[in-house]
Protein backbone atom coordinates (compact mmCIF):
# COMPACT_ATOMS: atom_id res chain seq x y z
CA UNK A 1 0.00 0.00 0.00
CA UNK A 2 0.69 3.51 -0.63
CA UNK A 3 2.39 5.00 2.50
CA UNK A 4 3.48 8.67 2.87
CA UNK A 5 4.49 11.17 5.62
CA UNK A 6 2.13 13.94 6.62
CA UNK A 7 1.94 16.64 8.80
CA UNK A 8 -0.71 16.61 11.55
CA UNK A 9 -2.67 19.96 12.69
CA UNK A 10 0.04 20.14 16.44
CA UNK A 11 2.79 19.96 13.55
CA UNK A 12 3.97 16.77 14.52
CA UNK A 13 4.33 14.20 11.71
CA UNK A 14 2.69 10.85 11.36
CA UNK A 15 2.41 8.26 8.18
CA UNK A 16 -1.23 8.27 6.16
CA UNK A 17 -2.07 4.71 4.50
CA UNK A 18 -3.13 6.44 1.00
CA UNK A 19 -5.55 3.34 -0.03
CA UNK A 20 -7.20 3.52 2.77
CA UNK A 21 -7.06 7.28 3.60
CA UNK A 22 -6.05 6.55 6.88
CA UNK A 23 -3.37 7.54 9.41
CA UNK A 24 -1.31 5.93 12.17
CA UNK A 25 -1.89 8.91 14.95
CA UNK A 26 -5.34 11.85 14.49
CA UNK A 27 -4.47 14.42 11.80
CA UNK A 28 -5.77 16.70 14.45
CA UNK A 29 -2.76 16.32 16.33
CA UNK A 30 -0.32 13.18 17.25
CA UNK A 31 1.21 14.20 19.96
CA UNK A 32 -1.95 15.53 21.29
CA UNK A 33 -4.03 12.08 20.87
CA UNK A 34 -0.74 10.09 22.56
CA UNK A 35 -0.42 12.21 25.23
CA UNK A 36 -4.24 12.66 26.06
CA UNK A 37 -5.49 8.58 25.29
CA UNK A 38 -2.76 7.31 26.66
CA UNK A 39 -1.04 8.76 28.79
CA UNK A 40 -3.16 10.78 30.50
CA UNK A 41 -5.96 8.59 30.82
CA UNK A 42 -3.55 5.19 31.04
CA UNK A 43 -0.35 5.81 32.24
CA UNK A 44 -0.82 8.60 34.98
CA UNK A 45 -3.11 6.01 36.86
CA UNK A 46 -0.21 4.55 37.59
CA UNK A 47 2.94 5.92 40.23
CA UNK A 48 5.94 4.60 41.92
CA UNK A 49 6.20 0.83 41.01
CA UNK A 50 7.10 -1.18 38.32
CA UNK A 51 4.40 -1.90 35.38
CA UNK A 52 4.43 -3.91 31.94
CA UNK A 53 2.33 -2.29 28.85
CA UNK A 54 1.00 -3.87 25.56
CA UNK A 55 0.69 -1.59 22.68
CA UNK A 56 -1.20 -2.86 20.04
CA UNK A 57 0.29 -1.30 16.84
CA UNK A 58 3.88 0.22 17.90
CA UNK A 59 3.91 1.48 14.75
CA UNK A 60 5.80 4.96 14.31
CA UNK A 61 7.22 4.40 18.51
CA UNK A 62 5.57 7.76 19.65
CA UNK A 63 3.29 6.07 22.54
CA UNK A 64 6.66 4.54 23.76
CA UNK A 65 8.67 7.08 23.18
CA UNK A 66 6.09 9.86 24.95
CA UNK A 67 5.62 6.49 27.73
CA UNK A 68 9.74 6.07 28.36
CA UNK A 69 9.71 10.63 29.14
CA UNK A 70 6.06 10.08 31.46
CA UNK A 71 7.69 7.14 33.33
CA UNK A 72 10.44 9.23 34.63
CA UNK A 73 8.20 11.81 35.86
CA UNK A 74 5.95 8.98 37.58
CA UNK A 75 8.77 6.57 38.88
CA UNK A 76 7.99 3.94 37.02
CA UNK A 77 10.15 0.59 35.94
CA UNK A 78 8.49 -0.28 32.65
CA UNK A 79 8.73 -3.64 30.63
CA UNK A 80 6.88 -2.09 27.35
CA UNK A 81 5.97 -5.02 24.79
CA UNK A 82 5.12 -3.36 21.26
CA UNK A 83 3.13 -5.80 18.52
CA UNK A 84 3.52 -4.53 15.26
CA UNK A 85 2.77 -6.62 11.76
CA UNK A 86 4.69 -3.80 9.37
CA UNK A 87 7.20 -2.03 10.78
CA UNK A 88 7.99 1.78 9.60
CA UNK A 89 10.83 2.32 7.53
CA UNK A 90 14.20 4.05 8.23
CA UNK A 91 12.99 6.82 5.64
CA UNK A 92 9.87 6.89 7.15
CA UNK A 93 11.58 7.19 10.91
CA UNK A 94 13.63 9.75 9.60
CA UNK A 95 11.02 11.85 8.79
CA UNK A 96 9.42 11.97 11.92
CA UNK A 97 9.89 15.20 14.37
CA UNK A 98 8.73 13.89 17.86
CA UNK A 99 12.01 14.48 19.52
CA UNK A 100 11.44 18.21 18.63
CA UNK A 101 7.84 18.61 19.06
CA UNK A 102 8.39 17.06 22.31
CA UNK A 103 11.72 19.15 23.28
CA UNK A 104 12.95 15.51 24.25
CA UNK A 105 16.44 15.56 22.55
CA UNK A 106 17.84 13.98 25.62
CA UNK A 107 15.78 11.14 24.50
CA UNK A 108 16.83 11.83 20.58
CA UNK A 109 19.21 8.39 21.41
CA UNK A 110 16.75 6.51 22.87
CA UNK A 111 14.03 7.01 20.18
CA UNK A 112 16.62 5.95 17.37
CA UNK A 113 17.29 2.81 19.57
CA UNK A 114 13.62 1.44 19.94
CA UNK A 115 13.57 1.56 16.09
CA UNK A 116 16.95 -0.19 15.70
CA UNK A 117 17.04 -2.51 18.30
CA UNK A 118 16.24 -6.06 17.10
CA UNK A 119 12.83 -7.91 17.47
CA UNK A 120 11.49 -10.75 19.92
CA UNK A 121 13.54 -10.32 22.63
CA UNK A 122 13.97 -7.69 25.78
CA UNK A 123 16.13 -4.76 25.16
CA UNK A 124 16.91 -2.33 27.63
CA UNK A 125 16.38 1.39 26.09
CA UNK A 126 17.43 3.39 29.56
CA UNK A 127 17.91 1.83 33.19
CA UNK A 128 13.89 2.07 33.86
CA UNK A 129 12.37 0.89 30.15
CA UNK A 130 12.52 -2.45 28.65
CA UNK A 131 11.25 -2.51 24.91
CA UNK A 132 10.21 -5.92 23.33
CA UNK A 133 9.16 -5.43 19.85
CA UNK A 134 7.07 -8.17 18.54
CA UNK A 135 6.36 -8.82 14.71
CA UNK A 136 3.53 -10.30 14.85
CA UNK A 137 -0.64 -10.37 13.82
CA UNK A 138 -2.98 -9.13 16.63
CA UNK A 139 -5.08 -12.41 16.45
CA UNK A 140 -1.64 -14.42 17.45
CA UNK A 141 -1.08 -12.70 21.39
CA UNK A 142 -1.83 -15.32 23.13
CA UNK A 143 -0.52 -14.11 26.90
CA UNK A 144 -2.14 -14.80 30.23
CA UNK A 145 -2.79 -12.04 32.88
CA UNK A 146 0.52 -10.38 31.91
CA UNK A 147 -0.09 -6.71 31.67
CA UNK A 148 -1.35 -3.94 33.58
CA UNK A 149 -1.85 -1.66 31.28
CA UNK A 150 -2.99 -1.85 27.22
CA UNK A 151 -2.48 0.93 24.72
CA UNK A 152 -5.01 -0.62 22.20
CA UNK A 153 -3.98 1.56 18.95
CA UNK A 154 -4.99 -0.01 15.90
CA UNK A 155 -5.90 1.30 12.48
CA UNK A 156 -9.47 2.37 12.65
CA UNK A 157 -12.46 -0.15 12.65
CA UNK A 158 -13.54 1.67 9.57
CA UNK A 159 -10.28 0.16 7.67
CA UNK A 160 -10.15 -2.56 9.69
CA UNK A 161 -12.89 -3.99 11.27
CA UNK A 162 -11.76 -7.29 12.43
CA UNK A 163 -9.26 -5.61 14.61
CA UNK A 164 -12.28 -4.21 16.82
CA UNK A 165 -14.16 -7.79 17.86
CA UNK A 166 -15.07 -9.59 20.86
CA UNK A 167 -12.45 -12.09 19.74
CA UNK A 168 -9.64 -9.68 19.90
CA UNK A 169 -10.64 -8.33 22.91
CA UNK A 170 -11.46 -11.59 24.69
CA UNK A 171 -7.59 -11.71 23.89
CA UNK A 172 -7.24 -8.14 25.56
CA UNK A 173 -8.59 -9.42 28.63
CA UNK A 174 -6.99 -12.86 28.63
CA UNK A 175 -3.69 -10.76 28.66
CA UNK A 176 -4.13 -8.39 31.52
CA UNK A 177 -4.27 -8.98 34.87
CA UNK A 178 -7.13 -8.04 37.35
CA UNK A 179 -7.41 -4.44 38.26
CA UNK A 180 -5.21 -3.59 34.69
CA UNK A 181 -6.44 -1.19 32.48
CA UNK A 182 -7.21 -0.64 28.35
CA UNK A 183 -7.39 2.58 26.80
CA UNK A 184 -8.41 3.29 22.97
CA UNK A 185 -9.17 6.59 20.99
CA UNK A 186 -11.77 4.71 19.56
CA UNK A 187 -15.39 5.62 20.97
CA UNK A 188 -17.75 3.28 18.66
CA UNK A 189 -20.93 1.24 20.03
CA UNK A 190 -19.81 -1.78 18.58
CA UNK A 191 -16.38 -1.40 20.00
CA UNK A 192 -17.84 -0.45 23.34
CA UNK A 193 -20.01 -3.56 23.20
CA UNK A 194 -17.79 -5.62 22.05
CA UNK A 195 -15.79 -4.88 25.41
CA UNK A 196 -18.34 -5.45 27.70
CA UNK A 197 -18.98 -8.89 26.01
CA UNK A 198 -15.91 -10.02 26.97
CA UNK A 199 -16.73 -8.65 30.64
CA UNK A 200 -14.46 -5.59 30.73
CA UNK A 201 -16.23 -2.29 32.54
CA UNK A 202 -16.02 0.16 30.15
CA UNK A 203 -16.17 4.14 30.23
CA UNK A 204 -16.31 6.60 27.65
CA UNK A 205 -13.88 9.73 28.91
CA UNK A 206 -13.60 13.00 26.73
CA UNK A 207 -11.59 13.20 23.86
CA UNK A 208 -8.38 13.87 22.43
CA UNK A 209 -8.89 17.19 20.03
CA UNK A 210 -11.05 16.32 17.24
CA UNK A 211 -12.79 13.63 19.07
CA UNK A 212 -15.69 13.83 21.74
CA UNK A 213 -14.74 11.30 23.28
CA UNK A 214 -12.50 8.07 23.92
CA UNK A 215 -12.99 4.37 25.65
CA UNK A 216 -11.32 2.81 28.62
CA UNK A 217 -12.25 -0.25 30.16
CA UNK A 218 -10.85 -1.85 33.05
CA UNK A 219 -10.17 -5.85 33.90
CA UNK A 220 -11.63 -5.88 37.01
């Protein structure tokens, strides 16, 4: 598929699927939807300990980079497992301006290493962040009470519908453990009721900009 870099309305940069006319982070803002879904609403919850995250579709890295800078601030260890089918490309990676739209070039290192780092095993990206990048289909996670915390941040059910089912998210749940959370930018019925299905408590929060609002349900 046809794959380009565009700029989003906070001027940070993220990569638009032509075919399908759809992009990896909002067009009204990637850094803004990263920091609002999931960090705000996921990540904060959490302070002082140590904590293991899925993301599901690590994609360009911004949710990990934007995780690895939030961590510091919250004192938290983080083992950070990232499931991606098509990784980004160096050209691609090289035209992406997080480190500056964040001010983060103390991180400018670490960023490059999550991208270069090799795949399917544990790689230690600072003294407090693990990255383990995993090429593989969402329908193949098969782990057991594993995570506290979910970035679920797939292409849109629009594109993609079968990414947004009660089987995947019976697979969700499977992988957390009790008390863990998920957080989505998605706000759908279907997706919604496909959650509670699978017997996750689900609330809808406000939005990132350009959205009303967002999902996040809880393994309880």
């Amino acid at each position: 598929m046809n794959r380009r870099v565009i700029t989003t309305s906070d001027g940070s940069k993220t990569i638009q699927i032509e075919d399908w006319n759809e992009q990896y982070h909002s067009v009204h803002g990637a850094v803004q939807e990263a920091e609002h879904v999931f960090i705000k609403n996921g990540l904060s919850l959490f302070q002082n300990r140590g904590i293991s995250i899925l993301e599901i579709g690590f994609g360009t890295g911004l949710n990990a980079l934007i995780t690895l800078i939030r961590s510091k601030e919250l004192n938290l260890k983080v083992h950070y497992a990232g499931v991606e089918a098509y990784p980004v490309s160096k050209d691609e990676l090289d035209q992406l301006n997080y480190i500056s739209c964040l001010n983060a070039t103390d991180f400018k290192q670490e960023f490059r290493k999550m991208h270069t780092s090799p795949w399917e095993r544990d790689v230690s990206i600072s003294e407090d962040f693990t990255l383990h990048k995993r090429q593989q289909d969402f329908s193949e996670i098969k782990d057991i009470s594993a995570f506290d915390l979910v970035y679920f941040d797939a292409f849109g059910a629009r594109v993609q519908p079968e990414l947004w089912t009660e089987i995947i998210f019976k697979k969700m749940f499977e992988a957390m453990k009790p008390n863990s959370i998920l957080v989505t930018y998605s706000a759908k019925g279907s997706v919604r009721r496909a959650m509670q299905a699978v017997r996750f408590e689900v609330e809808r929060l406000p939005g990132p900009p350009g959205k009303r609002e967002m999902l996040r349900a809880t393994r309880v």
